[in-house]
PDB file of N, CA and C in Angstrom:
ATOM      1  N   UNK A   1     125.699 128.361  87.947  1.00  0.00           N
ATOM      2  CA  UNK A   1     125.385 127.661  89.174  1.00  0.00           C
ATOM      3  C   UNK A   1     124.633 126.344  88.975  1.00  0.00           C
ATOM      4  N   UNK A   2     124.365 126.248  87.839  1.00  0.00           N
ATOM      5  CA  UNK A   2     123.841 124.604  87.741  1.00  0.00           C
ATOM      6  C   UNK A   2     124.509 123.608  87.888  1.00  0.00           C
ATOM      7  N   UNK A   3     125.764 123.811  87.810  1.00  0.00           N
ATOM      8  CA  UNK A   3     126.050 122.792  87.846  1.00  0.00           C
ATOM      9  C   UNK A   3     126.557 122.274  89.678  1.00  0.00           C
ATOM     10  N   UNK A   4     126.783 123.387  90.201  1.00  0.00           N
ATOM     11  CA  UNK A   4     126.917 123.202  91.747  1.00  0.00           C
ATOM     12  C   UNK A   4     125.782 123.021  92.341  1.00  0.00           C
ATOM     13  N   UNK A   5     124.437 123.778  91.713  1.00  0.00           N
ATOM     14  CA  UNK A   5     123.166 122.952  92.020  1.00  0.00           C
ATOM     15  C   UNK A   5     123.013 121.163  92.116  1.00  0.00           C
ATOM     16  N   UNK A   6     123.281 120.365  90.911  1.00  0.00           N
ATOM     17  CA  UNK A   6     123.541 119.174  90.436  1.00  0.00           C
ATOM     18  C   UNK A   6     124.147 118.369  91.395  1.00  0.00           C
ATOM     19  N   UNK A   7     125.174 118.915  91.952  1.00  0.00           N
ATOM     20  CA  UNK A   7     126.123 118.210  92.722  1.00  0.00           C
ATOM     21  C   UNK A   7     125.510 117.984  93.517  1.00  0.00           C
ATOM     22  N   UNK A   8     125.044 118.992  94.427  1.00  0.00           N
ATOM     23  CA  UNK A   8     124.331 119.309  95.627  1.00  0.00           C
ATOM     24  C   UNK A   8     122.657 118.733  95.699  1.00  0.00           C
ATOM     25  N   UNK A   9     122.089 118.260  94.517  1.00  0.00           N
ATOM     26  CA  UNK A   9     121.115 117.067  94.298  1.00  0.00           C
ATOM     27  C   UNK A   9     122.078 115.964  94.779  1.00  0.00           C
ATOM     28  N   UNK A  10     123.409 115.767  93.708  1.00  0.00           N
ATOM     29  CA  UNK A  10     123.661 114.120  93.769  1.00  0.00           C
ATOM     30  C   UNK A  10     124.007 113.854  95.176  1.00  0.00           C
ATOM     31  N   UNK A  11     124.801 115.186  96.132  1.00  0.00           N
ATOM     32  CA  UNK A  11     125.212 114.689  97.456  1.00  0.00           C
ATOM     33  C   UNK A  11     124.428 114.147  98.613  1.00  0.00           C
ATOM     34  N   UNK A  12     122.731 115.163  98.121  1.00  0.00           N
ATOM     35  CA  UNK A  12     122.109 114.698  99.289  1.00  0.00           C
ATOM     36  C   UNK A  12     121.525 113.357  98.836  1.00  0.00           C
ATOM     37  N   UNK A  13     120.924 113.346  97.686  1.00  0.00           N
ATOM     38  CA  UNK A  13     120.609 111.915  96.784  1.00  0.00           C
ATOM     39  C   UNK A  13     121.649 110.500  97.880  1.00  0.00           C
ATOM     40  N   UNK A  14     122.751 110.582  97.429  1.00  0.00           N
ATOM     41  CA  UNK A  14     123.840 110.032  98.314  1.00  0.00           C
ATOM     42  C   UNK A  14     123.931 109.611  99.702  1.00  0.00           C
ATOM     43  N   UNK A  15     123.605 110.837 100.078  1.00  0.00           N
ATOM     44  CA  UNK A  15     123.393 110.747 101.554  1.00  0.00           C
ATOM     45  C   UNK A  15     122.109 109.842 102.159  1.00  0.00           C
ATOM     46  N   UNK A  16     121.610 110.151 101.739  1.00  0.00           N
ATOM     47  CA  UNK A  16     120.124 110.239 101.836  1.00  0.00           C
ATOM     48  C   UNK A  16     120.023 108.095 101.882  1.00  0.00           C
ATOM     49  N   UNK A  17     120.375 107.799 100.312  1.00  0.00           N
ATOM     50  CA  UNK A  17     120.716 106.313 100.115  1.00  0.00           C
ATOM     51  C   UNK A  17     121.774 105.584 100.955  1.00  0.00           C
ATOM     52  N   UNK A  18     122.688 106.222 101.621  1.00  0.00           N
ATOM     53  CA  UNK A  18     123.518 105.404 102.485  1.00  0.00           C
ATOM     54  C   UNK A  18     122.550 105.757 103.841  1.00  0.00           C
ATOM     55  N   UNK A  19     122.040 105.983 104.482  1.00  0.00           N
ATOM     56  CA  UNK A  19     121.240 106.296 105.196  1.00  0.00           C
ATOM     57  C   UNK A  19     120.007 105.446 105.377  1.00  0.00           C
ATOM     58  N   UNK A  20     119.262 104.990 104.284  1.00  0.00           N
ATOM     59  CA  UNK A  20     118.358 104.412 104.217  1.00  0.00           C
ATOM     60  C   UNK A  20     118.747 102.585 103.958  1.00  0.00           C
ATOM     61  N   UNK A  21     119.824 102.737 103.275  1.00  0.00           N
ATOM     62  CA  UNK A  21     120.645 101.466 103.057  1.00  0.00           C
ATOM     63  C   UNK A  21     120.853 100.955 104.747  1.00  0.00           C
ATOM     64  N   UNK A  22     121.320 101.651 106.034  1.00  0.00           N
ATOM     65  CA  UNK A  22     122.036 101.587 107.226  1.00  0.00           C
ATOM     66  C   UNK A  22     120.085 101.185 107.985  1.00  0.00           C
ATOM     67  N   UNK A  23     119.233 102.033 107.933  1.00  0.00           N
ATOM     68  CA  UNK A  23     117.932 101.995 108.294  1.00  0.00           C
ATOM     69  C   UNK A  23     117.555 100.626 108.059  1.00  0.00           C
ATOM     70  N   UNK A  24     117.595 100.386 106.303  1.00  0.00           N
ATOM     71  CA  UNK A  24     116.903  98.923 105.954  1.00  0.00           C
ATOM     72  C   UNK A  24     117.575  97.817 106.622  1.00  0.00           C
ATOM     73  N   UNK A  25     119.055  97.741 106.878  1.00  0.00           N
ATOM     74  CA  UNK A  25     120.072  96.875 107.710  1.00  0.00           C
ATOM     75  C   UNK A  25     119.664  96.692 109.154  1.00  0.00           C
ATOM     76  N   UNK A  26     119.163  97.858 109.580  1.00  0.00           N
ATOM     77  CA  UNK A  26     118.807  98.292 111.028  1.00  0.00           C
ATOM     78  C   UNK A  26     117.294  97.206 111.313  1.00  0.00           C
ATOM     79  N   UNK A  27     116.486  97.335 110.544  1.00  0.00           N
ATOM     80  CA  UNK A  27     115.160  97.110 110.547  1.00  0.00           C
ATOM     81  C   UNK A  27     114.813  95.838 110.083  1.00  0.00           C
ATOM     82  N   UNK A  28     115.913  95.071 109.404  1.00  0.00           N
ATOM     83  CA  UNK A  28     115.690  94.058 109.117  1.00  0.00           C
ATOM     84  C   UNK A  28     115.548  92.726 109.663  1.00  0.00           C
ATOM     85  N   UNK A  29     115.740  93.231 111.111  1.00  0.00           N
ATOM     86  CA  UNK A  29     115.490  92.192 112.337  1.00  0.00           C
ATOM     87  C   UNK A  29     114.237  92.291 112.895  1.00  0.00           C
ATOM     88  N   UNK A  30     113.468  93.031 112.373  1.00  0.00           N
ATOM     89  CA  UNK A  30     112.415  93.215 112.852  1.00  0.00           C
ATOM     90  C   UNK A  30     111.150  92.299 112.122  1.00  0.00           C
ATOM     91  N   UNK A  31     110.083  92.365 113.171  1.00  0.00           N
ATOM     92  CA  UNK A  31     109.104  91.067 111.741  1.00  0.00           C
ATOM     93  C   UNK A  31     108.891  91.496 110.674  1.00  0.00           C
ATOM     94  N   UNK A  32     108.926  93.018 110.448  1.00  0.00           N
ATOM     95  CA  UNK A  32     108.062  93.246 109.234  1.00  0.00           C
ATOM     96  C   UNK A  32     109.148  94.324 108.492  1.00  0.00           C
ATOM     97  N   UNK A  33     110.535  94.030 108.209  1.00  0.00           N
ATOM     98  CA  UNK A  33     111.266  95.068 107.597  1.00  0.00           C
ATOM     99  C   UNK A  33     110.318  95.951 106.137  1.00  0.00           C
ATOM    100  N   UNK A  34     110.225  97.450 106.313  1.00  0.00           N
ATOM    101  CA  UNK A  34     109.832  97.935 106.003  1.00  0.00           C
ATOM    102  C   UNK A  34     110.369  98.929 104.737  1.00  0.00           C
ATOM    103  N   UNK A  35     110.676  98.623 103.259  1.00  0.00           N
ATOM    104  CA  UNK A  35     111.379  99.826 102.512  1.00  0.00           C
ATOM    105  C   UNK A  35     111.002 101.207 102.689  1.00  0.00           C
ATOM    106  N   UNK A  36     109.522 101.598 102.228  1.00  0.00           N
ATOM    107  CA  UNK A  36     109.068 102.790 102.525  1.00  0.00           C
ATOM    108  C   UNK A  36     109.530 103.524 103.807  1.00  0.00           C
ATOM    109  N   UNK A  37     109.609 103.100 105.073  1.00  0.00           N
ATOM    110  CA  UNK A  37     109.470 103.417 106.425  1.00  0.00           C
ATOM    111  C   UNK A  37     111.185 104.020 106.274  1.00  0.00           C
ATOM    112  N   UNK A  38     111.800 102.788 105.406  1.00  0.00           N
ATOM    113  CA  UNK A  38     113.016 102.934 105.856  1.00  0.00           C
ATOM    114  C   UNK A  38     113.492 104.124 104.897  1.00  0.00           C
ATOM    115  N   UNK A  39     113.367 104.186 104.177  1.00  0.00           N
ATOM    116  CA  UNK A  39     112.666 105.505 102.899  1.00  0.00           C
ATOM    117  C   UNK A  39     112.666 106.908 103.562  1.00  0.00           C
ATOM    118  N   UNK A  40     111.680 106.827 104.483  1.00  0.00           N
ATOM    119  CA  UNK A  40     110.884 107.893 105.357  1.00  0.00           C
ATOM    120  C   UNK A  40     111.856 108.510 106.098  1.00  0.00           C
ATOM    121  N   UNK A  41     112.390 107.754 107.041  1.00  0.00           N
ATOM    122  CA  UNK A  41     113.231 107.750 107.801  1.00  0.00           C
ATOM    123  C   UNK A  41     114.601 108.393 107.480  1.00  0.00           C
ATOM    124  N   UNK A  42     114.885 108.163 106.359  1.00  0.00           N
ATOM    125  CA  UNK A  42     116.388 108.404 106.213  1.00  0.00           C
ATOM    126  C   UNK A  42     116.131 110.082 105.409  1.00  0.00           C
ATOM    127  N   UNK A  43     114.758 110.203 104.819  1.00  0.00           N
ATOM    128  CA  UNK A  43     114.604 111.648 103.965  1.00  0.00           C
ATOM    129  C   UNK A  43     114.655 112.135 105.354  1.00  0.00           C
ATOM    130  N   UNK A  44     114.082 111.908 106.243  1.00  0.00           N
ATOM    131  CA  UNK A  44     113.770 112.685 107.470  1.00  0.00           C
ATOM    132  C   UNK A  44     115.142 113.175 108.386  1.00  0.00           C
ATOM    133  N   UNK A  45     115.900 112.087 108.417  1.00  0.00           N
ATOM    134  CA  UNK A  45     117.152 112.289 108.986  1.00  0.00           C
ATOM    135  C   UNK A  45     118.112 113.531 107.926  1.00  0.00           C
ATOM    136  N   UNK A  46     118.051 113.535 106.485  1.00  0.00           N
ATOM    137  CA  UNK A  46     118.854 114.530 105.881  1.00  0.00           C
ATOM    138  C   UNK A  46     117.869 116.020 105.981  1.00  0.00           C
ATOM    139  N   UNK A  47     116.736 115.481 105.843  1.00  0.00           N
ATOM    140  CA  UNK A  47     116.265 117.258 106.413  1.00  0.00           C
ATOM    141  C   UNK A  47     116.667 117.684 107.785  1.00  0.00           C
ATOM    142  N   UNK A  48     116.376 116.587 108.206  1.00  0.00           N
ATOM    143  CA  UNK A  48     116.944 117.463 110.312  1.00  0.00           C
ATOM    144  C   UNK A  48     118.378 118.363 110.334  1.00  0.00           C
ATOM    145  N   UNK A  49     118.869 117.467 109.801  1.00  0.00           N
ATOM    146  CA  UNK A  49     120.890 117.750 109.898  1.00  0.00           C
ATOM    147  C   UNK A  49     120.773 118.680 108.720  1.00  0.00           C
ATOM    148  N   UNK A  50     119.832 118.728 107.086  1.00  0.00           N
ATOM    149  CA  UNK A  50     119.745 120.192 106.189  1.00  0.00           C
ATOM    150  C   UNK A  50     119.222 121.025 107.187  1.00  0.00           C
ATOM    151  N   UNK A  51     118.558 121.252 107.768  1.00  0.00           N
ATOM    152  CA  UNK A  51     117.235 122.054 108.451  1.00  0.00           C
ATOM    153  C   UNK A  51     118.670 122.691 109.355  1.00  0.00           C
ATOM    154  N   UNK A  52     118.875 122.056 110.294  1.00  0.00           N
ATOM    155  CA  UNK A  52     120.064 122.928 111.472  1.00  0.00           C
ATOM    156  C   UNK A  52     121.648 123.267 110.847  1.00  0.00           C
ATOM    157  N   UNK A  53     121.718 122.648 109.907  1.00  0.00           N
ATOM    158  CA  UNK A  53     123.367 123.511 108.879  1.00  0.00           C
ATOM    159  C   UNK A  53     122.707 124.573 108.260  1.00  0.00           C
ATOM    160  N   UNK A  54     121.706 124.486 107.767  1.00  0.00           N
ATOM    161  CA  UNK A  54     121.736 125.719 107.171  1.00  0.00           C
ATOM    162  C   UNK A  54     120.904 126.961 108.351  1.00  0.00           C
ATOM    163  N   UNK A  55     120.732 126.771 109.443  1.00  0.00           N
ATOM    164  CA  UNK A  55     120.259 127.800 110.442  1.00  0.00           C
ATOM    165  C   UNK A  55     122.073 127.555 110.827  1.00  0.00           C
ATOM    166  N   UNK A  56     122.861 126.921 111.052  1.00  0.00           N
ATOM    167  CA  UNK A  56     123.998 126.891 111.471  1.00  0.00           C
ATOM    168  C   UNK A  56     125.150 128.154 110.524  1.00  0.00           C
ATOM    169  N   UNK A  57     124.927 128.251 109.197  1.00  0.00           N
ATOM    170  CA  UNK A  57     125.321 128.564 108.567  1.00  0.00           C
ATOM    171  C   UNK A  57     125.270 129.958 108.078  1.00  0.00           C
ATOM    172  N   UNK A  58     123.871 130.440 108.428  1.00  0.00           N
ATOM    173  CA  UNK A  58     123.187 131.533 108.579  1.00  0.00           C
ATOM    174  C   UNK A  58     123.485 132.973 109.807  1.00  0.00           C
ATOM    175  N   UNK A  59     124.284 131.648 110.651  1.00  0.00           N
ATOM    176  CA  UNK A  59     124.211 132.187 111.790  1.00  0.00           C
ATOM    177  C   UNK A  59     123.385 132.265 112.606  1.00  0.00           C
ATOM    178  N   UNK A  60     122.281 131.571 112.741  1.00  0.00           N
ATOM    179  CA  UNK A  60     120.718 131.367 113.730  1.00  0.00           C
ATOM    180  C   UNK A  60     120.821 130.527 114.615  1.00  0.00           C
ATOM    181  N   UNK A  61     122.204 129.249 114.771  1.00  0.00           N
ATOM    182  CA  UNK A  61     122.217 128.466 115.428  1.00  0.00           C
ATOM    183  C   UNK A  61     122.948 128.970 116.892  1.00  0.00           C
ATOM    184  N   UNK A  62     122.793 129.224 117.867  1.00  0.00           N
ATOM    185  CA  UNK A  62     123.996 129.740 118.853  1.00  0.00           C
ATOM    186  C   UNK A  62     124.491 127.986 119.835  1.00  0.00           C
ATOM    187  N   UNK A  63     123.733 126.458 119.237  1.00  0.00           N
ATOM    188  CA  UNK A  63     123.946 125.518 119.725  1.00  0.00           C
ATOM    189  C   UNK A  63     123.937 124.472 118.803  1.00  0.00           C
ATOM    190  N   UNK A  64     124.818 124.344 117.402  1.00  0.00           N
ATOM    191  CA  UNK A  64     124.320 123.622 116.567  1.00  0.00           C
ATOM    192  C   UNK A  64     124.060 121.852 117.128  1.00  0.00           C
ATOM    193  N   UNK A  65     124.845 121.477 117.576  1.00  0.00           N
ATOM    194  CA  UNK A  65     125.236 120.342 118.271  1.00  0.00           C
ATOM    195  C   UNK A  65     123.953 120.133 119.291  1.00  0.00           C
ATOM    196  N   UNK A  66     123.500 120.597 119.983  1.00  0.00           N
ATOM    197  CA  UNK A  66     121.949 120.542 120.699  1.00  0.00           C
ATOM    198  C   UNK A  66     120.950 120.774 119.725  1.00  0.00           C
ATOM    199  N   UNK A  67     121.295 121.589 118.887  1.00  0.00           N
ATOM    200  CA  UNK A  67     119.971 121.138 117.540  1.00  0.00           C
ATOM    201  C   UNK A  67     120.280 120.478 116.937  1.00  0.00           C
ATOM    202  N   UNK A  68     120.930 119.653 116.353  1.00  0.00           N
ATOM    203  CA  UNK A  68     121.082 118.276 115.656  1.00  0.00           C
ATOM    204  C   UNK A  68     120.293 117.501 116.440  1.00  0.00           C
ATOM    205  N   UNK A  69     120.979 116.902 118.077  1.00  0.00           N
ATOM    206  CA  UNK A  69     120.582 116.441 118.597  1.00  0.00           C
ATOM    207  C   UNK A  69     119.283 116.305 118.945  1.00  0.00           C
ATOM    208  N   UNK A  70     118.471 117.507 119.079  1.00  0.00           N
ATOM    209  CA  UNK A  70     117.088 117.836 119.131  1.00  0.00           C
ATOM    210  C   UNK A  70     115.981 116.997 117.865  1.00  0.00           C
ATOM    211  N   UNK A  71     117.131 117.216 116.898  1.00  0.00           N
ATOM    212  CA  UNK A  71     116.137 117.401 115.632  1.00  0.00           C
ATOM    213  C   UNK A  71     115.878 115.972 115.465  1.00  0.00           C
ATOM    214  N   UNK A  72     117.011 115.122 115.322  1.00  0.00           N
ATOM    215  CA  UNK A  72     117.791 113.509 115.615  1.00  0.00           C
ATOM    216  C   UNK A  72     116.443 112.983 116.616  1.00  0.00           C
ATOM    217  N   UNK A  73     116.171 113.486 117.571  1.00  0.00           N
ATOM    218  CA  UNK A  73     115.696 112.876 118.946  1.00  0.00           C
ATOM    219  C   UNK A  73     113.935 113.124 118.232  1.00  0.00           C
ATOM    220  N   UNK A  74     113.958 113.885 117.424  1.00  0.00           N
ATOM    221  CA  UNK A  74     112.664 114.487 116.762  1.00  0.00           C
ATOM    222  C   UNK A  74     112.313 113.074 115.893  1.00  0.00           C
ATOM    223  N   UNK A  75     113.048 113.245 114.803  1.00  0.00           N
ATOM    224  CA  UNK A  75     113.242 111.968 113.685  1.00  0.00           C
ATOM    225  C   UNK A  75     112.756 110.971 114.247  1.00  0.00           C
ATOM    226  N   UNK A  76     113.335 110.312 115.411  1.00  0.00           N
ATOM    227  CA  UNK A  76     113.092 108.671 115.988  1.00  0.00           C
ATOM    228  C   UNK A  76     111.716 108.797 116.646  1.00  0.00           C
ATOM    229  N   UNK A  77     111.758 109.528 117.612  1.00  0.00           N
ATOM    230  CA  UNK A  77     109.818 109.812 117.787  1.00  0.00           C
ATOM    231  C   UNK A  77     109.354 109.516 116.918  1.00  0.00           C
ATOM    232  N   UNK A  78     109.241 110.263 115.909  1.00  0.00           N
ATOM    233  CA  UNK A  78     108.077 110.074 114.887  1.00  0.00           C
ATOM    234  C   UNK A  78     108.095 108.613 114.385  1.00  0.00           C
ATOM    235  N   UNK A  79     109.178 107.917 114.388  1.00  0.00           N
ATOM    236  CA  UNK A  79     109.063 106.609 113.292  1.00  0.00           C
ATOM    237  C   UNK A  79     109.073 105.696 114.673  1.00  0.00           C
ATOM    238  N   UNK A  80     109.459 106.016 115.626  1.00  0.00           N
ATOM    239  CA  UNK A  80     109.402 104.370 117.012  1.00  0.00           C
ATOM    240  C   UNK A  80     108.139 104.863 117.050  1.00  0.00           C
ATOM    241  N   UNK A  81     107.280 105.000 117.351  1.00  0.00           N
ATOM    242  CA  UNK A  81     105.987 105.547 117.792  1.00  0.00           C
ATOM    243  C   UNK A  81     104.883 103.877 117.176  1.00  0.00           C
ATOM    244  N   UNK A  82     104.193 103.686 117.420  1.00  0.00           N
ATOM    245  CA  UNK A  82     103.140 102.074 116.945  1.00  0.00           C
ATOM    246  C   UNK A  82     102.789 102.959 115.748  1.00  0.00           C
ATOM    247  N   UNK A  83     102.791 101.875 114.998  1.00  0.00           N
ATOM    248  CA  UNK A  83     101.910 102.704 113.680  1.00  0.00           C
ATOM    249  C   UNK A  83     100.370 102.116 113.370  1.00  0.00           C
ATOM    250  N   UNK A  84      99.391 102.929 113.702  1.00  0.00           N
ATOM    251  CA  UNK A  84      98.030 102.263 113.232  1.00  0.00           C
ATOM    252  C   UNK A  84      97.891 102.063 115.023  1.00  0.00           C
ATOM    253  N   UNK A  85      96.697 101.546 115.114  1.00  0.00           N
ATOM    254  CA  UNK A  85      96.169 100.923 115.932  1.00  0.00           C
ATOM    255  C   UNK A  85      95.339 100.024 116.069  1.00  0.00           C
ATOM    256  N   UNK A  86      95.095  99.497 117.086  1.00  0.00           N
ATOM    257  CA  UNK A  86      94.632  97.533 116.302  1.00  0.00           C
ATOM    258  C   UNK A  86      93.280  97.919 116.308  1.00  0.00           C
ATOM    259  N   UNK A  87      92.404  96.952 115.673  1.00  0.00           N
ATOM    260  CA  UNK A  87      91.014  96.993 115.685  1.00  0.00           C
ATOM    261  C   UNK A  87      90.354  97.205 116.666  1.00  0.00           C
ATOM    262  N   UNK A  88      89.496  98.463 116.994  1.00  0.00           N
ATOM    263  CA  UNK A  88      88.771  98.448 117.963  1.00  0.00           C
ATOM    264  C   UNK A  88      89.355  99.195 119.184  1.00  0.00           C
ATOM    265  N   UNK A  89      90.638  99.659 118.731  1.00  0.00           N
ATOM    266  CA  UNK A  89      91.600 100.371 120.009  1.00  0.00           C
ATOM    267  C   UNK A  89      90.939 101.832 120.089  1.00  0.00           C
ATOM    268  N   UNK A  90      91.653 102.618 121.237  1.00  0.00           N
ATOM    269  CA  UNK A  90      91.248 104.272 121.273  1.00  0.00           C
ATOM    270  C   UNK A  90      92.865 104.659 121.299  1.00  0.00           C
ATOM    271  N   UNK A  91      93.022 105.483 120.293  1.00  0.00           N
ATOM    272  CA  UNK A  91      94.304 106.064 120.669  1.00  0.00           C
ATOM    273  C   UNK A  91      94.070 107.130 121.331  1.00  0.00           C
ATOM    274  N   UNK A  92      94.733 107.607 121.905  1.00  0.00           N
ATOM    275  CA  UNK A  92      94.552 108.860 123.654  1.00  0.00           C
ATOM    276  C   UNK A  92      95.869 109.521 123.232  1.00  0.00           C
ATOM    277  N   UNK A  93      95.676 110.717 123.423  1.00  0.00           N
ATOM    278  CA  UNK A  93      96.919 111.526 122.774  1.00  0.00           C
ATOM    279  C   UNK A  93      96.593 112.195 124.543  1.00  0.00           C
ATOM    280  N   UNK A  94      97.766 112.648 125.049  1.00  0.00           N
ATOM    281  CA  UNK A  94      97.942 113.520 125.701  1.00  0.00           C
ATOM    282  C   UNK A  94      98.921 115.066 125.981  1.00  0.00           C
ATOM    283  N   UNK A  95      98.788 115.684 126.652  1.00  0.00           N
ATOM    284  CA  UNK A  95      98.787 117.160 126.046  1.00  0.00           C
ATOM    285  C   UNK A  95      98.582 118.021 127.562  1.00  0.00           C
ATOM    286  N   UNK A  96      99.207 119.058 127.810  1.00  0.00           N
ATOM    287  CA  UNK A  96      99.192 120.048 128.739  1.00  0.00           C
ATOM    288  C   UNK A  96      98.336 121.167 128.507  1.00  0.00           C
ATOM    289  N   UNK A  97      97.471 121.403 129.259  1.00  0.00           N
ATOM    290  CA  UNK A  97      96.541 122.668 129.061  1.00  0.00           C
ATOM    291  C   UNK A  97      96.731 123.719 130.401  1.00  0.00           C
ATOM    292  N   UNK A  98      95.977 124.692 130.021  1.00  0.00           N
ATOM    293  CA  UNK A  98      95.842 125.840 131.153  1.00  0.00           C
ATOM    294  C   UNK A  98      94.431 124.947 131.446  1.00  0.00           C
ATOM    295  N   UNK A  99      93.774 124.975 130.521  1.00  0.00           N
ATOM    296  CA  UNK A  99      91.880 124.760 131.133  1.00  0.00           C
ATOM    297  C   UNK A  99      92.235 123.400 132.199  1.00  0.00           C
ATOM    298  N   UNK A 100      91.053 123.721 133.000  1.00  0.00           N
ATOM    299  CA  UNK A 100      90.682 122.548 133.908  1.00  0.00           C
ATOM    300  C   UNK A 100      89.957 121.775 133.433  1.00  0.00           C
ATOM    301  N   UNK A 101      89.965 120.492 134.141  1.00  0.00           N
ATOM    302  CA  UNK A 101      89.473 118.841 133.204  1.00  0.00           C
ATOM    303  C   UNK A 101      88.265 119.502 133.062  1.00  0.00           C
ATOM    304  N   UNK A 102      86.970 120.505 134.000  1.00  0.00           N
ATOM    305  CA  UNK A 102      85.757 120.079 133.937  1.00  0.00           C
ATOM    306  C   UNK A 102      85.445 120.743 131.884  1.00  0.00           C
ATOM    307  N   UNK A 103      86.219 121.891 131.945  1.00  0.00           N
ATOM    308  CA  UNK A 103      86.098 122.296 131.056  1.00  0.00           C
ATOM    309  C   UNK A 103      86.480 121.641 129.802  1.00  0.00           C
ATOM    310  N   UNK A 104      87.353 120.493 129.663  1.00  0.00           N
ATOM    311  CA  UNK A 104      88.003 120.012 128.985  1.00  0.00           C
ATOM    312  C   UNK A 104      86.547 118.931 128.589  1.00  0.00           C
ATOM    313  N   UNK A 105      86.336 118.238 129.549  1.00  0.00           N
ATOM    314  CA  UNK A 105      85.160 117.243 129.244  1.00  0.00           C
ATOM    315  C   UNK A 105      84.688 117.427 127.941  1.00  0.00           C
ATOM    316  N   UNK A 106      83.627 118.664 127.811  1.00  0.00           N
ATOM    317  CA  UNK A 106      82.598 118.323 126.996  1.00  0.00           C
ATOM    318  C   UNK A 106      83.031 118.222 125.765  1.00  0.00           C
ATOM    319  N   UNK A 107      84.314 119.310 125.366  1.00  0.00           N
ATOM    320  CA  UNK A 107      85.093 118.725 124.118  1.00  0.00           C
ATOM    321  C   UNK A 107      85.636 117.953 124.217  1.00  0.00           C
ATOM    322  N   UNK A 108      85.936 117.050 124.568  1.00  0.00           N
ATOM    323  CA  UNK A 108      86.363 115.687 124.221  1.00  0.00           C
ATOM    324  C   UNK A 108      85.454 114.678 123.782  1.00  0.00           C
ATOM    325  N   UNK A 109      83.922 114.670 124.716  1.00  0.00           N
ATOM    326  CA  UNK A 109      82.838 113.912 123.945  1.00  0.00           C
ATOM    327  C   UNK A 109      82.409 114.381 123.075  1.00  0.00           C
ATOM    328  N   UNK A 110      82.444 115.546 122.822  1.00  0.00           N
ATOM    329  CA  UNK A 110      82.050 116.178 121.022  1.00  0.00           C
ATOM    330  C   UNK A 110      83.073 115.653 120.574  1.00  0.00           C
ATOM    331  N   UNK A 111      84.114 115.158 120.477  1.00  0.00           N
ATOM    332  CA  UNK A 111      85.211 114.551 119.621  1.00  0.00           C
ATOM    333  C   UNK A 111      84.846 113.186 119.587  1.00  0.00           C
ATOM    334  N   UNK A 112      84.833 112.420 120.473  1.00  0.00           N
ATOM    335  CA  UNK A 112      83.946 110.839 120.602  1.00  0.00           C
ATOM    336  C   UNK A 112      82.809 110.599 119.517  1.00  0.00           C
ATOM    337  N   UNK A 113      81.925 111.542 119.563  1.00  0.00           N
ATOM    338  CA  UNK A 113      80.452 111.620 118.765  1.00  0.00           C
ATOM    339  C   UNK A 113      81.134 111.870 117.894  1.00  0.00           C
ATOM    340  N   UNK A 114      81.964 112.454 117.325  1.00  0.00           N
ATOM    341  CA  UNK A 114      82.052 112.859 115.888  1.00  0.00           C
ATOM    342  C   UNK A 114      82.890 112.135 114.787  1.00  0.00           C
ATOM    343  N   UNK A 115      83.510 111.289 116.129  1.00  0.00           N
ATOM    344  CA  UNK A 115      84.728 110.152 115.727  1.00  0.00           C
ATOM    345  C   UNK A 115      84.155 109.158 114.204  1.00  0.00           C
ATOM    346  N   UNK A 116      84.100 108.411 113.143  1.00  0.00           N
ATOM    347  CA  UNK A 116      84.083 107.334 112.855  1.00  0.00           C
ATOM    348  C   UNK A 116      84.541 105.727 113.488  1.00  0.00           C
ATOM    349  N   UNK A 117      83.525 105.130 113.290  1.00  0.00           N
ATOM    350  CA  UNK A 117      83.497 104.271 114.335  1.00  0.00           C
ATOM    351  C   UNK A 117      82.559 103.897 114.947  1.00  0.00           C
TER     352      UNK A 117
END
């Protein structure tokens, strides 16, 4: 089996580089074309589509085509998202709870105080 192991390096290897090749093309209109990002991006895209063939394959998928899609819609979140934040900014994450705000308060200023900065 090594050697079908091998293959199965060089295919995703492959994949993986036409992918990131299409990313760096993609991104290169942008001010700050990015290799790493575009790097990131494209490992990320062959795990999503590895990640749901092989639940597809297994038999775990009963929607492979809505989990691609899912996973796909996952991928671009993470990399469109601002990266960093400018000097002096607050990034604010938001989030659904059961608790009510009053309760919510005081942990959040224990998070403030504890912040760097």
């Amino acid at each position: 089996m090594p050697a079908l192991r091998d293959r199965e390096i060089a295919s995703v290897a492959r994949y993986q580089r036409q992918f990131r090749e299409f990313i760096a093309g993609w991104m290169a209109d942008t001010a700050e074309p990015d290799p790493l990002r575009a790097e990131l991006m494209a490992a990320s895209v062959v795990a999503a589509h590895n990640h749901v063939l092989r639940r597809w394959l297994r038999g775990e998928s009963p929607d492979p085509v809505r989990e691609v899609d899912d996973a796909l819609r996952l991928v671009i979140g993470m990399f469109t998202a601002p990266v960093g934040t400018p000097d002096g900014g607050t990034t604010v994450i938001a989030f659904r709870t059961g608790q009510e705000i009053h309760a919510l308060i005081p942990a959040l200023r224990r998070l403030t105080e504890n912040s760097p900065g």
